[in-house]
Protein backbone atom coordinates (compact mmCIF):
# COMPACT_ATOMS: atom_id res chain seq x y z
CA UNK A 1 24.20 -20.11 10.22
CA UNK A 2 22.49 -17.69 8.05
CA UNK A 3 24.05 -14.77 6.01
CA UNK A 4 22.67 -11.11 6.06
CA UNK A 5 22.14 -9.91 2.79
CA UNK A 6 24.17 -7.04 1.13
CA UNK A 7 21.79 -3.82 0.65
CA UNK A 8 22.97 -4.55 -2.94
CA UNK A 9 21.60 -7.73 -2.56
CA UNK A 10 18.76 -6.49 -1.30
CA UNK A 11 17.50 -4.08 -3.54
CA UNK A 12 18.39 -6.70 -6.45
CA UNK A 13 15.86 -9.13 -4.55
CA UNK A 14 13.38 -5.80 -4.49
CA UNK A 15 13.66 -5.82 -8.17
CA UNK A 16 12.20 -8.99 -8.38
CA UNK A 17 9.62 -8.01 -6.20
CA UNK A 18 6.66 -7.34 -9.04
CA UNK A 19 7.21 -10.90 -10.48
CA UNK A 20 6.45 -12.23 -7.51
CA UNK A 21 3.33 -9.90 -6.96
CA UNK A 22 1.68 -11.48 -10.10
CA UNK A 23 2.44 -14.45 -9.71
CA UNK A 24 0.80 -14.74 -6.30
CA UNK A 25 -1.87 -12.26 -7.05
CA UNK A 26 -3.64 -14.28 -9.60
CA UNK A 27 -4.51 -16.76 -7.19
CA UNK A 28 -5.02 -14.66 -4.52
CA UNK A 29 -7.85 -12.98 -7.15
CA UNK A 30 -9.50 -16.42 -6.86
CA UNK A 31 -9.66 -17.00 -3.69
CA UNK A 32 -13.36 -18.46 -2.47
CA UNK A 33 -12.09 -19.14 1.33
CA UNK A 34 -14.68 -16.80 3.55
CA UNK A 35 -12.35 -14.19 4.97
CA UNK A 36 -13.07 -12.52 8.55
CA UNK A 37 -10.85 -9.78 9.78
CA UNK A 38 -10.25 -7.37 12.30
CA UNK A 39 -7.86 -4.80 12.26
CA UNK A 40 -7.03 -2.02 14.95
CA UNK A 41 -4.07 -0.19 15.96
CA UNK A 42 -2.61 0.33 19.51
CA UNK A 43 -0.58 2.50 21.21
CA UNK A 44 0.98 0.05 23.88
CA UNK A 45 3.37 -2.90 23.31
CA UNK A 46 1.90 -5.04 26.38
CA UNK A 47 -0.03 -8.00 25.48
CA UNK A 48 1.71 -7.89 21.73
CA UNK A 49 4.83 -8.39 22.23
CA UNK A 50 6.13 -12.09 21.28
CA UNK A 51 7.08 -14.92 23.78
CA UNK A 52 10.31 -15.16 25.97
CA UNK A 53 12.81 -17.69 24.73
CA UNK A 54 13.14 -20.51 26.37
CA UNK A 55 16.53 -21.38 28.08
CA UNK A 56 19.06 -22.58 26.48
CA UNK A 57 17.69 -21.80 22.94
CA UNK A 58 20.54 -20.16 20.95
CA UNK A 59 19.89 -16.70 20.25
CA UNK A 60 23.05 -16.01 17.66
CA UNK A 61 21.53 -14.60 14.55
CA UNK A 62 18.16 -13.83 15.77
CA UNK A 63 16.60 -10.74 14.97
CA UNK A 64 13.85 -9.58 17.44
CA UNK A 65 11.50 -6.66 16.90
CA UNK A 66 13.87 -4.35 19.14
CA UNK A 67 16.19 -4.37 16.09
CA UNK A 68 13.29 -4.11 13.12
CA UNK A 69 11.77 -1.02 11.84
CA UNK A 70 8.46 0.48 11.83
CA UNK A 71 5.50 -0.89 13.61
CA UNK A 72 5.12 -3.94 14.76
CA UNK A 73 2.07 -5.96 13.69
CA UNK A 74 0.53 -8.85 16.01
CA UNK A 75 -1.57 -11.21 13.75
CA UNK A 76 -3.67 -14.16 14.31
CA UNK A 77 -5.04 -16.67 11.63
CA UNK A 78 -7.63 -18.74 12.52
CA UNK A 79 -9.77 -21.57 11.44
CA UNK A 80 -11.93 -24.43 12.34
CA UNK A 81 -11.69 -28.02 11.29
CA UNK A 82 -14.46 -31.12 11.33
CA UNK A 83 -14.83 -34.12 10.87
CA UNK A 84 -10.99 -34.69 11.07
CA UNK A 85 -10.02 -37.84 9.99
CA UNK A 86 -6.27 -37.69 12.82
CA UNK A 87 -6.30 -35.89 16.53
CA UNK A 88 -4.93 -32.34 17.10
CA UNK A 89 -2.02 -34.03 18.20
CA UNK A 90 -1.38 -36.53 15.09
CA UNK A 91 -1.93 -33.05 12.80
CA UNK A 92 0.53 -31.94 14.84
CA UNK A 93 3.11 -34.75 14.04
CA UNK A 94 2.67 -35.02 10.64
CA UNK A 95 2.94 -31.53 9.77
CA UNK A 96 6.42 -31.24 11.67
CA UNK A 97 7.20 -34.16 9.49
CA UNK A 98 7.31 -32.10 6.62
CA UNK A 99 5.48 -28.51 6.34
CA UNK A 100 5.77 -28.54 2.91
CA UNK A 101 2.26 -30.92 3.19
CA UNK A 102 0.31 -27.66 4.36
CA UNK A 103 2.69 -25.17 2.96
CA UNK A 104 0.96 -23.67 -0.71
CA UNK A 105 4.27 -24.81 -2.43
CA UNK A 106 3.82 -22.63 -5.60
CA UNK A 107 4.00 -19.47 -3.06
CA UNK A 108 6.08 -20.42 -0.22
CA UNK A 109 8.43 -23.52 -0.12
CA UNK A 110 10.07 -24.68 3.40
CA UNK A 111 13.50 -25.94 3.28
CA UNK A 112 15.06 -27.32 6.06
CA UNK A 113 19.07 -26.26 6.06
CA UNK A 114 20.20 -27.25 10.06
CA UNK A 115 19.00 -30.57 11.37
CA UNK A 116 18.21 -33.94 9.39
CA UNK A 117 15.63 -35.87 12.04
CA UNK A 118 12.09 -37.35 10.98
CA UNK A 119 10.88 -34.67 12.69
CA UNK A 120 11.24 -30.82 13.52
CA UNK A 121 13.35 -30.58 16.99
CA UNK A 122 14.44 -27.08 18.68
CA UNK A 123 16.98 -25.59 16.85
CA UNK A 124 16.44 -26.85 13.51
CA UNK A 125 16.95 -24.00 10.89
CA UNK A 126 14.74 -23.35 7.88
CA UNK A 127 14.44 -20.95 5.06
CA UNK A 128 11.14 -19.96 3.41
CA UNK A 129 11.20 -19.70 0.09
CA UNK A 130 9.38 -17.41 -1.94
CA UNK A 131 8.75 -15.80 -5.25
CA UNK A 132 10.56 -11.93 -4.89
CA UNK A 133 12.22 -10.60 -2.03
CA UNK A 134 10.76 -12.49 0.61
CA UNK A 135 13.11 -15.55 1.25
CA UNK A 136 13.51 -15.76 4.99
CA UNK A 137 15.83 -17.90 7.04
CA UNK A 138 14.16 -19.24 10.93
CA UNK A 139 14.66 -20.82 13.47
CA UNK A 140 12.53 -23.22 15.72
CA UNK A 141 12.81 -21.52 19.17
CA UNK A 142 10.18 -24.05 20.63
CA UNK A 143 8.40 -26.88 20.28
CA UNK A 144 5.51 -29.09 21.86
CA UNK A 145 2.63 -31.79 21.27
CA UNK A 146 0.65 -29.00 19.40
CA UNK A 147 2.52 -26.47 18.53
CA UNK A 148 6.03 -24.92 17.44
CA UNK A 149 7.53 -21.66 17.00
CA UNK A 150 10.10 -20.05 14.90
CA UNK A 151 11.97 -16.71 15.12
CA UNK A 152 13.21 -14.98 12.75
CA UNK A 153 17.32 -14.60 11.37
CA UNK A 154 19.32 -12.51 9.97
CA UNK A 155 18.77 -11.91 6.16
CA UNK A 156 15.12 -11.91 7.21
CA UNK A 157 12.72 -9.56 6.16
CA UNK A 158 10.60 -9.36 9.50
CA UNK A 159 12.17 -9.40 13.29
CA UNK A 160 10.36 -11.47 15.52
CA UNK A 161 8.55 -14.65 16.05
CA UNK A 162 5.79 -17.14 14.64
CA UNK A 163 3.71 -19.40 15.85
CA UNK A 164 1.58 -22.48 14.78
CA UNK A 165 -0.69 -24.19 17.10
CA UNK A 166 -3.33 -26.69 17.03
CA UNK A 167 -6.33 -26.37 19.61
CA UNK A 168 -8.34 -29.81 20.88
CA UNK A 169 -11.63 -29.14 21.04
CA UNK A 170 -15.46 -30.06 19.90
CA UNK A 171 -13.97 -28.62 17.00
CA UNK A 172 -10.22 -28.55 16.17
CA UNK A 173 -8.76 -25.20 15.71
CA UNK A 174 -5.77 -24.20 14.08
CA UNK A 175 -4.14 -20.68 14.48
CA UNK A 176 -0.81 -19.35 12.84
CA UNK A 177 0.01 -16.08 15.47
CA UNK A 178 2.74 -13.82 14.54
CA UNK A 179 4.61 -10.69 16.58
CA UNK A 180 7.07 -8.91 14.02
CA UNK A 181 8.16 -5.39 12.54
CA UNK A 182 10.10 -5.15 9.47
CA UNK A 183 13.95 -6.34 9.48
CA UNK A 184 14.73 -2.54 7.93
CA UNK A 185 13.66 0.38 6.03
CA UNK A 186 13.51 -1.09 2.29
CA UNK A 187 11.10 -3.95 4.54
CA UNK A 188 8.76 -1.87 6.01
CA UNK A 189 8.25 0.30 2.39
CA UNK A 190 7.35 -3.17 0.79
CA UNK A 191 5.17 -4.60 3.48
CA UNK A 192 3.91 -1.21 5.52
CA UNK A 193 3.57 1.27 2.89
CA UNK A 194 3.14 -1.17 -0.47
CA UNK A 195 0.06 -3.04 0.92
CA UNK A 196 0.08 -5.66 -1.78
CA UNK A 197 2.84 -7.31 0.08
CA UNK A 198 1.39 -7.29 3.26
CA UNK A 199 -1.79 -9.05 1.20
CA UNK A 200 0.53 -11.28 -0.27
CA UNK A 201 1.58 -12.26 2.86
CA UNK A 202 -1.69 -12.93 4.60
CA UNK A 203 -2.50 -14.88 1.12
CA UNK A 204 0.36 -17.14 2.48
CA UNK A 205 -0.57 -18.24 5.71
CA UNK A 206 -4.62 -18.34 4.56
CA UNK A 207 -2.98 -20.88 2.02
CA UNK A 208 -1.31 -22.93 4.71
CA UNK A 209 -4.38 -22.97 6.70
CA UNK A 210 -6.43 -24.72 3.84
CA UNK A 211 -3.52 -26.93 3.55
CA UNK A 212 -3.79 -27.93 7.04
CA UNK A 213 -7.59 -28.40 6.53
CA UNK A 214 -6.59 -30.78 3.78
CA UNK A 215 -4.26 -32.63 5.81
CA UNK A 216 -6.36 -33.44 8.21
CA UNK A 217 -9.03 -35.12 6.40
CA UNK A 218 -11.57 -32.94 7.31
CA UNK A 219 -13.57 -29.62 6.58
CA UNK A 220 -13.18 -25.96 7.62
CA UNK A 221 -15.33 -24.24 8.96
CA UNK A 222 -16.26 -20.78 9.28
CA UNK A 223 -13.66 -19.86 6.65
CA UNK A 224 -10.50 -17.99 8.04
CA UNK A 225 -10.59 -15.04 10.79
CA UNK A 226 -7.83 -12.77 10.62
CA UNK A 227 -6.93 -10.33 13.23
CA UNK A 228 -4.54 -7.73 13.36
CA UNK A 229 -3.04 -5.05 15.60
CA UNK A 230 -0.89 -2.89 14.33
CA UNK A 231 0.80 -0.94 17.50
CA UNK A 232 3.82 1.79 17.52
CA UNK A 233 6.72 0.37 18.84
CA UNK A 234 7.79 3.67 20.03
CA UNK A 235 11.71 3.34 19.17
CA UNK A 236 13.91 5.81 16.92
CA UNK A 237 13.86 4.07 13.80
């Protein structure tokens, strides 16, 4: 079970939050991964909001973008992989292995605190950890041949739901897709209003895309398209 943070806690964790700006900032500065994005905002929830649960998936702890603050943002990050040495679906099993062999370590460090199998299975709990404020405790609310998802606990800084899927094709394609607002006010200042960390959070999952690319033997291609919709979620907040 996770433990929601204090708002004295949290606003200690804030503090740190400039250390962990420079230290991921440096190597965002030299990135060389072609970026693509798109970014638009909406004024409708409908096609953004993320996936049901399935049944039977505990739901204690969860925070869902109903309880988060601000607007919620729908991303997608994409990229294209050849001459892959493993199938979509052998990426698929070694990365649930351990996602610390995609995950850019010196940013963001996956460590699994509920559930001890060879592999990821529904329910298993993790926490991301990061330099600054944004440690985040999940959960994996589904799982299949190519793809899981997690949701988001309490303690979190976000309230909703990620995904990570691998697409067969001429091509493989990997996409990380994400449906989340901020967990509460002191969130949505650092990641809404103080754009750095929502940068430093893209620089994240760009990272974990190349480390996919480098797990699978092969070569990306196009570089990374990033697409985001930013709609008003329309609650008192």
């Amino acid at each position: 079970m996770s433990t929601p943070r204090s708002p004295a806690r949290r606003w200690l964790l804030a503090a740190t939050w400039p250390a962990g700006v420079v230290l991921t900032s440096w190597d965002y500065m030299w990135r060389s991964t072609p970026l693509h994005r798109c970014e638009t905002r909406e004024s409708e929830t409908a096609g953004h909001m993320p996936p049901e649960f399935p049944d039977g998936v505990a739901r204690d702890d969860v925070i869902a973008p109903e309880h988060g603050c601000g607007p919620l943002f729908h991303r997608r990050y994409r990229t294209a992989i050849r001459e892959s040495d493993v199938s979509p679906v052998e990426l698929m099993v070694v990365l649930k292995a351990d996602l610390n062999r995609a995950a850019p370590t010196k940013l963001a460090r996956f460590q699994r605190v509920l559930g001890d199998g060879e592999s990821m299975v529904v329910g298993d709990e993790y926490v991301v950890r990061m330099p600054g404020p944004w440690d985040g405790p999940v959960r994996v609310v589904a799982s299949g041949e190519q793809f899981f998802r997690l949701a988001t606990l309490a303690g979190h800084l976000e309230a909703g739901q990620i995904e990570f899927r691998v697409i067969a094709g001429e091509l493989i394609g990997f996409e990380i897709e994400s449906w989340a607002r901020s967990a509460d006010r002191l969130s949505n200042l650092l990641y809404h209003h103080v754009r750095m960390a929502k940068e430093i959070q893209a620089h994240m999952w760009i990272s974990f895309l190349e480390g996919v690319v480098a797990l699978s033997g092969g070569r990306m291609t196009g570089g990374v398209e990033i697409d985001t919709r930013s709609v008003e979620y329309g609650l008192t907040e």
